[in-house]
ModelCIF file with pLDDT and N, C-alpha, C, O atoms, coordinates in Angstrom:
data_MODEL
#
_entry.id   MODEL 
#
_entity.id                         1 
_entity.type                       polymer 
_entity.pdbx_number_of_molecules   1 
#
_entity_poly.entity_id                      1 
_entity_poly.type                           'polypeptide(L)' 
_entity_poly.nstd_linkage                   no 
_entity_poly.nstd_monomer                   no 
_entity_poly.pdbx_seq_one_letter_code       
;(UNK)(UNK)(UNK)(UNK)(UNK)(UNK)(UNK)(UNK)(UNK)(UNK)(UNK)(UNK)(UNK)(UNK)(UNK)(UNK)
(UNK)(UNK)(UNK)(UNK)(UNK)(UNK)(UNK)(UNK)(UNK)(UNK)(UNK)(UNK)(UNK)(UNK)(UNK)(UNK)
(UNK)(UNK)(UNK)(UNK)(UNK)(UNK)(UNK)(UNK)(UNK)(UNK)(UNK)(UNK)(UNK)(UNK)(UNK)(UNK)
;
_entity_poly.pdbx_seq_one_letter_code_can   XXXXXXXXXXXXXXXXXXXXXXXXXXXXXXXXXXXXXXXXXXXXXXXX 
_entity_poly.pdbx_strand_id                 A 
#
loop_
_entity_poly_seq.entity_id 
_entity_poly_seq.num 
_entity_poly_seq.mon_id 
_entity_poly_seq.hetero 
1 1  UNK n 
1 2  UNK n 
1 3  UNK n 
1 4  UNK n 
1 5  UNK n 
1 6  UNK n 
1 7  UNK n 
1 8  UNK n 
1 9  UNK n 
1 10 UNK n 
1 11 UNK n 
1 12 UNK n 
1 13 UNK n 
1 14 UNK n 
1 15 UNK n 
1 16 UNK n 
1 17 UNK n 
1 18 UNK n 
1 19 UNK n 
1 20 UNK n 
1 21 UNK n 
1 22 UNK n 
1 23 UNK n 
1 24 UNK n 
1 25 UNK n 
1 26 UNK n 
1 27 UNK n 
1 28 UNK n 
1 29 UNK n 
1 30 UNK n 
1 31 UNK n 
1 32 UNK n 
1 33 UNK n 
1 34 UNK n 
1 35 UNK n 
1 36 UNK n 
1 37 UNK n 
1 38 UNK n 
1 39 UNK n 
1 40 UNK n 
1 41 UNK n 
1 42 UNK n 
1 43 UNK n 
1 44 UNK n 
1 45 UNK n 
1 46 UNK n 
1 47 UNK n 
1 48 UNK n 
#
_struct_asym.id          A 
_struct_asym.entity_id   1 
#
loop_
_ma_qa_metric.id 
_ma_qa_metric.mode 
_ma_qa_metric.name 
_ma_qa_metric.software_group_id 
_ma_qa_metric.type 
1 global pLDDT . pLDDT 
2 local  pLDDT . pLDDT 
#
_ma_qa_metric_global.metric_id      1 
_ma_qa_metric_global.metric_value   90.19 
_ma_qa_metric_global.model_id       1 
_ma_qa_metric_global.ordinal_id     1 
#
loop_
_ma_qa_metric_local.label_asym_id 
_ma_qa_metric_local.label_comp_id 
_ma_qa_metric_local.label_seq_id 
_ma_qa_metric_local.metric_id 
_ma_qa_metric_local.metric_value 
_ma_qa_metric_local.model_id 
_ma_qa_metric_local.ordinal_id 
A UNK 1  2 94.00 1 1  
A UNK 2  2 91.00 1 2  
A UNK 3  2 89.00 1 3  
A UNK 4  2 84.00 1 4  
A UNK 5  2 79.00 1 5  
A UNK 6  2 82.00 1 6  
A UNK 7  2 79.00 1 7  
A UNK 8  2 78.00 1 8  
A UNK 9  2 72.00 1 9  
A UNK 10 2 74.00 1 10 
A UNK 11 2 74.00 1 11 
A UNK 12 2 77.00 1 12 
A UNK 13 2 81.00 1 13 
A UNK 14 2 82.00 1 14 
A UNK 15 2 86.00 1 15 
A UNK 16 2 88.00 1 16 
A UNK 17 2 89.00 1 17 
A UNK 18 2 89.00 1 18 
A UNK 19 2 91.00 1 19 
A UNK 20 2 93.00 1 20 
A UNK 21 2 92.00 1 21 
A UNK 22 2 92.00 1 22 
A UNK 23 2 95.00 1 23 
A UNK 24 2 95.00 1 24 
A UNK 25 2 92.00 1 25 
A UNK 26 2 93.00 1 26 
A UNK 27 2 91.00 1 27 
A UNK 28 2 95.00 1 28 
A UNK 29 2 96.00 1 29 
A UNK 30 2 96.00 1 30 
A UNK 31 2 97.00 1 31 
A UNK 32 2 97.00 1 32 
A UNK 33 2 97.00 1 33 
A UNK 34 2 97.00 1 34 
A UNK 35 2 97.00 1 35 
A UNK 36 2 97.00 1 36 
A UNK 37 2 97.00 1 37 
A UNK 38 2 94.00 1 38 
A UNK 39 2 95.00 1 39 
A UNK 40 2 95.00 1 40 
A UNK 41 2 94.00 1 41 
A UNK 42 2 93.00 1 42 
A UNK 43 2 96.00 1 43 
A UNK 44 2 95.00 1 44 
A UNK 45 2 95.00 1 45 
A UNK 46 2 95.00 1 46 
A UNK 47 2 95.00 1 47 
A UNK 48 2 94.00 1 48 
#
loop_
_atom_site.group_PDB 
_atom_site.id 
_atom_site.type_symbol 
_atom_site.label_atom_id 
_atom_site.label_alt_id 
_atom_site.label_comp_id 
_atom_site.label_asym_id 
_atom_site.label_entity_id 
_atom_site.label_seq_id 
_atom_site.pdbx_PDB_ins_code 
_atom_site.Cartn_x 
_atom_site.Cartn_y 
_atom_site.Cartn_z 
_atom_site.occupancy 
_atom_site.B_iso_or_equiv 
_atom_site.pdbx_formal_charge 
_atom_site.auth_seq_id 
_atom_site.auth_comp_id 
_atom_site.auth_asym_id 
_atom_site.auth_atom_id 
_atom_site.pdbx_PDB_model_num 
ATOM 1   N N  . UNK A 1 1  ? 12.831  -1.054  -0.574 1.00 94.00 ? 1  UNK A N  1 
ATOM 2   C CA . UNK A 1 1  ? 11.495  -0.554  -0.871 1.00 94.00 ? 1  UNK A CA 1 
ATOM 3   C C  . UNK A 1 1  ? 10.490  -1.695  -0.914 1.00 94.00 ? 1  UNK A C  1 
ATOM 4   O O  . UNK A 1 1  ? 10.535  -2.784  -1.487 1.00 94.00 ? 1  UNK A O  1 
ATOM 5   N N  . UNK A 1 2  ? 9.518   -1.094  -0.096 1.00 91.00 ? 2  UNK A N  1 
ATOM 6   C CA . UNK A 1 2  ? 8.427   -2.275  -0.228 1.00 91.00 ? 2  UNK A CA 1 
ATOM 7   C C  . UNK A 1 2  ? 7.635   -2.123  -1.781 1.00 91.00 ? 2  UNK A C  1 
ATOM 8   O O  . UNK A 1 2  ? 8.030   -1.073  -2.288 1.00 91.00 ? 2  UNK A O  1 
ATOM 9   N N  . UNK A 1 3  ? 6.877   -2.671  -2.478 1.00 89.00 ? 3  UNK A N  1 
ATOM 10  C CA . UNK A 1 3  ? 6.324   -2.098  -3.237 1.00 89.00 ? 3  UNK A CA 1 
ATOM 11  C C  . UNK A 1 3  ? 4.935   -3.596  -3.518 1.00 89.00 ? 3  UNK A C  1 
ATOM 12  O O  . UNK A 1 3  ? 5.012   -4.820  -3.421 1.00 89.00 ? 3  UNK A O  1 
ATOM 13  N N  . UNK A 1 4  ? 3.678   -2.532  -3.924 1.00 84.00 ? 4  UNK A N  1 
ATOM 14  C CA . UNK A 1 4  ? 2.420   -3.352  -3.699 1.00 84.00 ? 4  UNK A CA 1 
ATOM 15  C C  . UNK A 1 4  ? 2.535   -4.289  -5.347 1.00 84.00 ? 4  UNK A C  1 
ATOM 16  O O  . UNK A 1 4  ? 1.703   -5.178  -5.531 1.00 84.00 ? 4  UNK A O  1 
ATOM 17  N N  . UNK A 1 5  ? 3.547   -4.017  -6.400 1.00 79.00 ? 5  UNK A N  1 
ATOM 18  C CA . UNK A 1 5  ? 3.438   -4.472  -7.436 1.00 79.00 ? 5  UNK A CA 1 
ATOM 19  C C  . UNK A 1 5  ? 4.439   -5.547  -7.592 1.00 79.00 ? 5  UNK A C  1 
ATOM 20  O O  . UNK A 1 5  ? 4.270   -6.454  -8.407 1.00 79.00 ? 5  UNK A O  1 
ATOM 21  N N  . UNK A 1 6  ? 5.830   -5.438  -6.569 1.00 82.00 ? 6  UNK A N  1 
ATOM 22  C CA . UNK A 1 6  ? 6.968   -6.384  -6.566 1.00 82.00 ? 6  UNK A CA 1 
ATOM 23  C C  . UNK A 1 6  ? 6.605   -7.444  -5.861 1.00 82.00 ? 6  UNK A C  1 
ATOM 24  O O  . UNK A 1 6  ? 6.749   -8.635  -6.139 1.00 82.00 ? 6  UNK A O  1 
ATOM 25  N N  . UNK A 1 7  ? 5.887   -6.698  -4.472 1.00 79.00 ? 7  UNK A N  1 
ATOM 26  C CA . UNK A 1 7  ? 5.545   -7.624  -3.435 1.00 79.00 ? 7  UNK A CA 1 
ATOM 27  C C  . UNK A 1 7  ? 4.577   -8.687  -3.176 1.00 79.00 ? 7  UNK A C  1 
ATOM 28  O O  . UNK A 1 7  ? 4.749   -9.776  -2.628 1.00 79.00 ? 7  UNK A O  1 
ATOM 29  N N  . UNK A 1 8  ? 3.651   -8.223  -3.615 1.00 78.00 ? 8  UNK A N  1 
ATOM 30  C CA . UNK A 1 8  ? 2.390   -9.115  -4.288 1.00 78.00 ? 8  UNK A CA 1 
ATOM 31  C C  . UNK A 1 8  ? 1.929   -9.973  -5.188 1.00 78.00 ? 8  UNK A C  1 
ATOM 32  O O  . UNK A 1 8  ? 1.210   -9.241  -5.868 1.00 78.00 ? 8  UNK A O  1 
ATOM 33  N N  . UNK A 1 9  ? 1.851   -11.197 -5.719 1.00 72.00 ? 9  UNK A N  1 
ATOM 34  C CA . UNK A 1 9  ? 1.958   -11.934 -6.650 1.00 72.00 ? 9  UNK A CA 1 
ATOM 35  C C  . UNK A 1 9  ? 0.388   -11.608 -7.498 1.00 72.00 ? 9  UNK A C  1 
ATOM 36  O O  . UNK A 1 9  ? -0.597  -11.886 -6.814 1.00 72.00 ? 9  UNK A O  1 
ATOM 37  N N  . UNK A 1 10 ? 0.181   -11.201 -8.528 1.00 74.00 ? 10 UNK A N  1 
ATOM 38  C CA . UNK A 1 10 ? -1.071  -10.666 -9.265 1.00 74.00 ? 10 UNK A CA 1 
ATOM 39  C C  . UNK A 1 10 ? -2.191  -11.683 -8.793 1.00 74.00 ? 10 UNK A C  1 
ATOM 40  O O  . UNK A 1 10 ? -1.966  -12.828 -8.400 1.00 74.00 ? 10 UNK A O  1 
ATOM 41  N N  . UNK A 1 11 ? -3.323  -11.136 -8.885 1.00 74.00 ? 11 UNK A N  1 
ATOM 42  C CA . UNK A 1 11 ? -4.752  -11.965 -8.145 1.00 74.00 ? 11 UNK A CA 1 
ATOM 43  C C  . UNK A 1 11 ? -4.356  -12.909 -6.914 1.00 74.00 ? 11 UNK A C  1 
ATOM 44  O O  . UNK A 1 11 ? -4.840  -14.008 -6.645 1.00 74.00 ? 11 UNK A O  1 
ATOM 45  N N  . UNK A 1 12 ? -3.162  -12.072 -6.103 1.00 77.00 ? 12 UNK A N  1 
ATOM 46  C CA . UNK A 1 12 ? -3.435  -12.886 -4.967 1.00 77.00 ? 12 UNK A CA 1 
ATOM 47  C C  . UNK A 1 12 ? -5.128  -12.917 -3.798 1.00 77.00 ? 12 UNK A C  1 
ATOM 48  O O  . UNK A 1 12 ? -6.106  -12.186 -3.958 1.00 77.00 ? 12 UNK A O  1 
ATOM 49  N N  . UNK A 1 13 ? -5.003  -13.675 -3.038 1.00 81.00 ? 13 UNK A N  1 
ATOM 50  C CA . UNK A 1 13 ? -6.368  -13.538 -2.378 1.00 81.00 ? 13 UNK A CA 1 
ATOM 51  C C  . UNK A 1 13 ? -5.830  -12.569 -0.927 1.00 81.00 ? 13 UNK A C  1 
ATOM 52  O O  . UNK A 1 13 ? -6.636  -11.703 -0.588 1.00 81.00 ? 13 UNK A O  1 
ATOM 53  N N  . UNK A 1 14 ? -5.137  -12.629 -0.477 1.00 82.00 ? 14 UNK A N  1 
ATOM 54  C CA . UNK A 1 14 ? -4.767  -12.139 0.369  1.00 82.00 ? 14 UNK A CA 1 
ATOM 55  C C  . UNK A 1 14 ? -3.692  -10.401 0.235  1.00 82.00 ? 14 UNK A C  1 
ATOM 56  O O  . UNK A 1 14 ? -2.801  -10.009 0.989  1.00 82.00 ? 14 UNK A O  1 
ATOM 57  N N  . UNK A 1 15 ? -3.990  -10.059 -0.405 1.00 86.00 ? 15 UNK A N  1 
ATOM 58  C CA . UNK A 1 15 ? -3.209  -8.912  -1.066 1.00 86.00 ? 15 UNK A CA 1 
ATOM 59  C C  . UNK A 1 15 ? -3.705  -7.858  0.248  1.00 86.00 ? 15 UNK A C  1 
ATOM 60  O O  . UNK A 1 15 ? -2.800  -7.525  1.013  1.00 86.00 ? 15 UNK A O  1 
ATOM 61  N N  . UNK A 1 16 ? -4.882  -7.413  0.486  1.00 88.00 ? 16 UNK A N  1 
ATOM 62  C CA . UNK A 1 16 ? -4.983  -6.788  2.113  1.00 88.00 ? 16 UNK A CA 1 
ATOM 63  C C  . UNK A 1 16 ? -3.892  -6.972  2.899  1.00 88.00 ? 16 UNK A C  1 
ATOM 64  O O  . UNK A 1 16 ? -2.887  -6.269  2.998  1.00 88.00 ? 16 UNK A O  1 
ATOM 65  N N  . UNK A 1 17 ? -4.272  -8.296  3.618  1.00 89.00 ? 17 UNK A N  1 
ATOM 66  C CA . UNK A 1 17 ? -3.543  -8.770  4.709  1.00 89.00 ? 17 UNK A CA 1 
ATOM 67  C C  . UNK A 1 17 ? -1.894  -7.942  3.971  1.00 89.00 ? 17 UNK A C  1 
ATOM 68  O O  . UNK A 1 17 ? -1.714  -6.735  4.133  1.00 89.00 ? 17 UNK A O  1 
ATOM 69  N N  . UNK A 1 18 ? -0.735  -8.920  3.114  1.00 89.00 ? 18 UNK A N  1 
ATOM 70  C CA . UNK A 1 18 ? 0.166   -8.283  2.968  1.00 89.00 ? 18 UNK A CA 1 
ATOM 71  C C  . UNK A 1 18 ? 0.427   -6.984  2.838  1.00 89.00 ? 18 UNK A C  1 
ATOM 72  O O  . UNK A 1 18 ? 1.596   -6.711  3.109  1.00 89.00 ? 18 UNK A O  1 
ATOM 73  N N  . UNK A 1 19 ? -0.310  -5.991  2.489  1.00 91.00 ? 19 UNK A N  1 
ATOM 74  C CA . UNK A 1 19 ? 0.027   -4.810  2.725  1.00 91.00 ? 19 UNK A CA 1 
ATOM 75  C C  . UNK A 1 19 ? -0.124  -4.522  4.141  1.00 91.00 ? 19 UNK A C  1 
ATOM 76  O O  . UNK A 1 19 ? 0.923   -4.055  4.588  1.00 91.00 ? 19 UNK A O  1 
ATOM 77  N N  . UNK A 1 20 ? -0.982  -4.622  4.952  1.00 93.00 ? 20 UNK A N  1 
ATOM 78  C CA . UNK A 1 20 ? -1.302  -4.250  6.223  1.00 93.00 ? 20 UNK A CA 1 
ATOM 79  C C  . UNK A 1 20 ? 0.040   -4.794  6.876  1.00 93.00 ? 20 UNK A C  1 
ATOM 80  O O  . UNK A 1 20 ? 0.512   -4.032  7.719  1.00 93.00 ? 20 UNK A O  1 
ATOM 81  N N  . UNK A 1 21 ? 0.875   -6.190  6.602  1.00 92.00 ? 21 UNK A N  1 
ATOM 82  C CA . UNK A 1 21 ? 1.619   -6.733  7.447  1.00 92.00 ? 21 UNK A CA 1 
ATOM 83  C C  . UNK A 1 21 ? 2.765   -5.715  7.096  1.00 92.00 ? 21 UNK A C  1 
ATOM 84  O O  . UNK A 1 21 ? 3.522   -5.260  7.953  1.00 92.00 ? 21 UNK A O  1 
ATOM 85  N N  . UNK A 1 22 ? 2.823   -5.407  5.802  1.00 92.00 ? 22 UNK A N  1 
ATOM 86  C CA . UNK A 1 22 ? 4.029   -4.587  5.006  1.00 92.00 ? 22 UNK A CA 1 
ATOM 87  C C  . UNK A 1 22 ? 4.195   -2.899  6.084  1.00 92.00 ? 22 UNK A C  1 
ATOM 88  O O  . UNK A 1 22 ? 5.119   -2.455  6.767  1.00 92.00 ? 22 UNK A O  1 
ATOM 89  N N  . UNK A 1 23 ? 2.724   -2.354  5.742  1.00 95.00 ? 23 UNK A N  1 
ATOM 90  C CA . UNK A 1 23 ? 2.675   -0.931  7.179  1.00 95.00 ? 23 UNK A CA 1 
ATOM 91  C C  . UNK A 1 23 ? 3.097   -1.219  8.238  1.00 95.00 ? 23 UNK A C  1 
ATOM 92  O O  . UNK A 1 23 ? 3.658   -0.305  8.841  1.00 95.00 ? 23 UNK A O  1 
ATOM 93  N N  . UNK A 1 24 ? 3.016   -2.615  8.937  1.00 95.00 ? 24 UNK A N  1 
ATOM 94  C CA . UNK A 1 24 ? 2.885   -2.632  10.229 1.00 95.00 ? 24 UNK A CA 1 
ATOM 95  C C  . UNK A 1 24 ? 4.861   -3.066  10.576 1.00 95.00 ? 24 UNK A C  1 
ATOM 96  O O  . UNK A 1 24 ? 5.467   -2.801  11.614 1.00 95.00 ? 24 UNK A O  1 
ATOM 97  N N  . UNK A 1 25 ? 5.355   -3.673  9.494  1.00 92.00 ? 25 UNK A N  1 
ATOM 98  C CA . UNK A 1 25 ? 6.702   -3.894  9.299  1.00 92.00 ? 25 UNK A CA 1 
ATOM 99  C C  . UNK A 1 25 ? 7.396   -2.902  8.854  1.00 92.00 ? 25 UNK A C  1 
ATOM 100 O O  . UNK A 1 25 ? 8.602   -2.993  9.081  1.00 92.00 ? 25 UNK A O  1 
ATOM 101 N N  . UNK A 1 26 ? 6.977   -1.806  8.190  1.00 93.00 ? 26 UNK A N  1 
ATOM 102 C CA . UNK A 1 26 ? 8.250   -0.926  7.873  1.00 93.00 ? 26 UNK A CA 1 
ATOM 103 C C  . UNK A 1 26 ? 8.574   0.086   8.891  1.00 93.00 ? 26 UNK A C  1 
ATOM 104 O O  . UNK A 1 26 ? 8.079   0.228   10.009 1.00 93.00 ? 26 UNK A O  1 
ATOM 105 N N  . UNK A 1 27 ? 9.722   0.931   8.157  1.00 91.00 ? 27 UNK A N  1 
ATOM 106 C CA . UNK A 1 27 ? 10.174  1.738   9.498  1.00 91.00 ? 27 UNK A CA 1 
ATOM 107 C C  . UNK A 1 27 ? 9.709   3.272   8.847  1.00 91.00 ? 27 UNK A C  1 
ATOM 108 O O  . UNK A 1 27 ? 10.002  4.311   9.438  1.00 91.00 ? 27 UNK A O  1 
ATOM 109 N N  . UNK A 1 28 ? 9.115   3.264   7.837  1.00 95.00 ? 28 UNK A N  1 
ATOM 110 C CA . UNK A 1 28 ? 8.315   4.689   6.960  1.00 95.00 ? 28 UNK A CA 1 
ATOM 111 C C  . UNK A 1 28 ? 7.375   4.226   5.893  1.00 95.00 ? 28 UNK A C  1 
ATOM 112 O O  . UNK A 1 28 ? 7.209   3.184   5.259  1.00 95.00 ? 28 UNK A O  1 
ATOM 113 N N  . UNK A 1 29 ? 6.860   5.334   5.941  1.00 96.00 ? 29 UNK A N  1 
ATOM 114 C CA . UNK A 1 29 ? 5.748   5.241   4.680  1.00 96.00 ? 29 UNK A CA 1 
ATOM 115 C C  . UNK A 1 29 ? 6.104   6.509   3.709  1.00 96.00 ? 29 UNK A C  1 
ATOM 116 O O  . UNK A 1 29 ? 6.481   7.574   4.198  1.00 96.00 ? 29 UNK A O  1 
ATOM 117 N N  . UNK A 1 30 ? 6.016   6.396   2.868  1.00 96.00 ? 30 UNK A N  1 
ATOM 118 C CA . UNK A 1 30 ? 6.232   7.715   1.850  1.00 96.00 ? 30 UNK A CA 1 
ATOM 119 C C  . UNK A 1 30 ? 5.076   7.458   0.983  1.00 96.00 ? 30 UNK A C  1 
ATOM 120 O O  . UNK A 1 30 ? 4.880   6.421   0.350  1.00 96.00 ? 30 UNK A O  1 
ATOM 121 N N  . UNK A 1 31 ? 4.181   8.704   1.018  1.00 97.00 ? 31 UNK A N  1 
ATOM 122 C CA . UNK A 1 31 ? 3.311   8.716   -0.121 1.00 97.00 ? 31 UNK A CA 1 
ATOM 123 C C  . UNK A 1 31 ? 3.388   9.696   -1.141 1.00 97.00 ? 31 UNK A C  1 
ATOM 124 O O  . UNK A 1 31 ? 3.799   10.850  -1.023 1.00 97.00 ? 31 UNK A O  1 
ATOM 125 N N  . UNK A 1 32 ? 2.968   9.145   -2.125 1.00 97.00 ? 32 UNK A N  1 
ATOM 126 C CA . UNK A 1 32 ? 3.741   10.193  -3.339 1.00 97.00 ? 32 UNK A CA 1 
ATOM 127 C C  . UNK A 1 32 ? 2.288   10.973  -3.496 1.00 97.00 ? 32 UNK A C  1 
ATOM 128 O O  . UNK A 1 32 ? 1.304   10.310  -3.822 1.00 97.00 ? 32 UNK A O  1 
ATOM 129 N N  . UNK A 1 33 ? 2.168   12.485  -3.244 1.00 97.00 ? 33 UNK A N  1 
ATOM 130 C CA . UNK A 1 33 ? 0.902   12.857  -3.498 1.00 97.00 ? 33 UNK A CA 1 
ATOM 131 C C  . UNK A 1 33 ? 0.251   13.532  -4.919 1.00 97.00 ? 33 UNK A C  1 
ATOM 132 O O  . UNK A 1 33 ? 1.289   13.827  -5.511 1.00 97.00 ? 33 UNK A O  1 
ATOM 133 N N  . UNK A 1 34 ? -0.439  13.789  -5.469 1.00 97.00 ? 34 UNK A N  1 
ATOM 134 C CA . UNK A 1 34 ? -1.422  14.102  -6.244 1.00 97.00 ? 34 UNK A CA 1 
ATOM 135 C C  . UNK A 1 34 ? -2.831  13.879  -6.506 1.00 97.00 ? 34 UNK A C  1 
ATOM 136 O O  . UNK A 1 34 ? -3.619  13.077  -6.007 1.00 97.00 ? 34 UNK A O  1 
ATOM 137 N N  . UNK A 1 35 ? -2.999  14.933  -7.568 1.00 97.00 ? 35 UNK A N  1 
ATOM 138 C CA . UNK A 1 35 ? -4.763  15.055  -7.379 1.00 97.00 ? 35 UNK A CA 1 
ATOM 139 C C  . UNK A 1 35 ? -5.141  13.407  -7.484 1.00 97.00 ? 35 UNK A C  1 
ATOM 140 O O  . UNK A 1 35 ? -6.109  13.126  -6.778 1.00 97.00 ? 35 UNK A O  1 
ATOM 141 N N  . UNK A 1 36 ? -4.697  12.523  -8.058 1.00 97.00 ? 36 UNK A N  1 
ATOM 142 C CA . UNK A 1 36 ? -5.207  11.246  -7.936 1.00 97.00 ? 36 UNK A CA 1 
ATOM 143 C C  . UNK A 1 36 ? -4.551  10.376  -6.896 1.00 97.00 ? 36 UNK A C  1 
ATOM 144 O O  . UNK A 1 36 ? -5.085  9.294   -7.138 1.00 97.00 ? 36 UNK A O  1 
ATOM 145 N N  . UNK A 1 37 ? -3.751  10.177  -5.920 1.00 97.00 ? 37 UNK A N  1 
ATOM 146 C CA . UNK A 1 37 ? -3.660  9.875   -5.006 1.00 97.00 ? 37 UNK A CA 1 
ATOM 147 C C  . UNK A 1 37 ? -4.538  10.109  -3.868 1.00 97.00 ? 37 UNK A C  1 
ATOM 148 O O  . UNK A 1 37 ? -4.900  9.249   -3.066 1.00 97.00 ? 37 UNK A O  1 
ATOM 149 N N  . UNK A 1 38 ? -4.973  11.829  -3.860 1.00 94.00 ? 38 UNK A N  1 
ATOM 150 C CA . UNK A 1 38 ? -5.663  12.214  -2.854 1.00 94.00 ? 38 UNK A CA 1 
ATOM 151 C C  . UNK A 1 38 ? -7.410  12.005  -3.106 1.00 94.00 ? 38 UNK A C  1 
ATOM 152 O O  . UNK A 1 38 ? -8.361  12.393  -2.427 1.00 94.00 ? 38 UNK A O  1 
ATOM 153 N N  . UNK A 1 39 ? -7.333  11.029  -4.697 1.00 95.00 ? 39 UNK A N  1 
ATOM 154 C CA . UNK A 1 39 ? -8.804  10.601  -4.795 1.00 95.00 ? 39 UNK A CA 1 
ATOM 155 C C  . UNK A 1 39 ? -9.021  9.168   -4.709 1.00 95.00 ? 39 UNK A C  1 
ATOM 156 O O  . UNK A 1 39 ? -10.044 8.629   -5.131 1.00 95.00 ? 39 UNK A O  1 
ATOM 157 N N  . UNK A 1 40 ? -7.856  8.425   -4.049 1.00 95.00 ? 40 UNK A N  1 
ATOM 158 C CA . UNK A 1 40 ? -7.501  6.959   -4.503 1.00 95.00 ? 40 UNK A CA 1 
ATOM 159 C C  . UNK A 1 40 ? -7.437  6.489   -3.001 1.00 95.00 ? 40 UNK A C  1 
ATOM 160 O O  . UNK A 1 40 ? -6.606  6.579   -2.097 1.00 95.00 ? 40 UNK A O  1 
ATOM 161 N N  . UNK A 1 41 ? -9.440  5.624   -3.234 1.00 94.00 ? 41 UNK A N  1 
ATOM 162 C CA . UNK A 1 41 ? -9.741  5.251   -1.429 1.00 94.00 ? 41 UNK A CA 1 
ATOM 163 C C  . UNK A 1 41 ? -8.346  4.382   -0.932 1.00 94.00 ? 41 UNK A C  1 
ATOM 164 O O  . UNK A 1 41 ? -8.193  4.532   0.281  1.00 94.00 ? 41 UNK A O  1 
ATOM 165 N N  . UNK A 1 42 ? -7.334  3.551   -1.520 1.00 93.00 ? 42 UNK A N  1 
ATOM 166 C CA . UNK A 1 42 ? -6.704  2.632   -1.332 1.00 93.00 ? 42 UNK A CA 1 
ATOM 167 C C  . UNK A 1 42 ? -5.109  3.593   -0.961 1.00 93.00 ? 42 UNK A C  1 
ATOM 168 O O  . UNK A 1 42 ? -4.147  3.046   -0.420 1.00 93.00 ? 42 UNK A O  1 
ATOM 169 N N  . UNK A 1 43 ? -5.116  4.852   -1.319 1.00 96.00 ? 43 UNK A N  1 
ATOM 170 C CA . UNK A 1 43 ? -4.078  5.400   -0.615 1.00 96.00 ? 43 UNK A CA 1 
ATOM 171 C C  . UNK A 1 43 ? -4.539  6.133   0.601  1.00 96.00 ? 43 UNK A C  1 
ATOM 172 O O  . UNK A 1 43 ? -3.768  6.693   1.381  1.00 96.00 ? 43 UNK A O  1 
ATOM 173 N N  . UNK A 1 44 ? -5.727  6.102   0.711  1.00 95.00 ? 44 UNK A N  1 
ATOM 174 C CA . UNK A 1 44 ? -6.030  6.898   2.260  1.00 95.00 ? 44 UNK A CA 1 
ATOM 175 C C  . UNK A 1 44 ? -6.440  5.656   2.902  1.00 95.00 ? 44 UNK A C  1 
ATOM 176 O O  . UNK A 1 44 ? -6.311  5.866   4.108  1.00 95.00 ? 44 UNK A O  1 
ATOM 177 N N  . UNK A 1 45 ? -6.762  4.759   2.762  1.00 95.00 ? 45 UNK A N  1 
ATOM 178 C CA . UNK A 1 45 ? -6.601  3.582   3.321  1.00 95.00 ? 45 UNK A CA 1 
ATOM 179 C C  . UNK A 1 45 ? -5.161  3.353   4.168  1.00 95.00 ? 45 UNK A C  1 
ATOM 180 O O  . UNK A 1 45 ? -4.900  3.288   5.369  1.00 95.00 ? 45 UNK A O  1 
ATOM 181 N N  . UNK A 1 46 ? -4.450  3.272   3.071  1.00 95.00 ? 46 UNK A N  1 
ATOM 182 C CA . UNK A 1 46 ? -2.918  3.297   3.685  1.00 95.00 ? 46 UNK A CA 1 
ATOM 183 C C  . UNK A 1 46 ? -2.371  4.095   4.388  1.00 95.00 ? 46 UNK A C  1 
ATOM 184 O O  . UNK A 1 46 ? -1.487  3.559   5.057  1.00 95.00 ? 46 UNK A O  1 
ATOM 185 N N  . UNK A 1 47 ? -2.494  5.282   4.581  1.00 95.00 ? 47 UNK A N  1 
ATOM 186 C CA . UNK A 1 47 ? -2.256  6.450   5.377  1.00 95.00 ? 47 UNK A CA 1 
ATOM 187 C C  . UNK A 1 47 ? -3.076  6.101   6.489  1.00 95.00 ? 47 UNK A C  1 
ATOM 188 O O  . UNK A 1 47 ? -2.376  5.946   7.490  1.00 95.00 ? 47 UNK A O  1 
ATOM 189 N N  . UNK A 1 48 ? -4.697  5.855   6.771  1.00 94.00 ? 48 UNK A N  1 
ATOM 190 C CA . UNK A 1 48 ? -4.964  5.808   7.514  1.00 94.00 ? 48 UNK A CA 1 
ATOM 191 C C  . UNK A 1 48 ? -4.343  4.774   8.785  1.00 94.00 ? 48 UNK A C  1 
ATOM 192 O O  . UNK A 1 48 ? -4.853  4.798   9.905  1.00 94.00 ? 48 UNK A O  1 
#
């Protein structure tokens, strides 16, 4: 599992970039949905 909290070292500067490299490297995405996911610009970001 990738994950944006394991994977990321806190106040990194580059935290974008690694996720984008993380989408572009895995072999799925699973999004866990709810009313606050589907209001959370940074998970439709990711989907997109």
């Amino acid at each position: 599992i990738w994950l944006d909290k394991k994977e990321i070292p806190p106040g990194s500067p580059i935290w974008e970039i690694e996720i984008e490299k993380a989408i572009k490297e895995t072999g799925a995405v699973v999004v866990l949905l709810s009313p606050d996911s589907n209001n959370s610009v940074w998970v439709r970001r990711e989907l997109n």
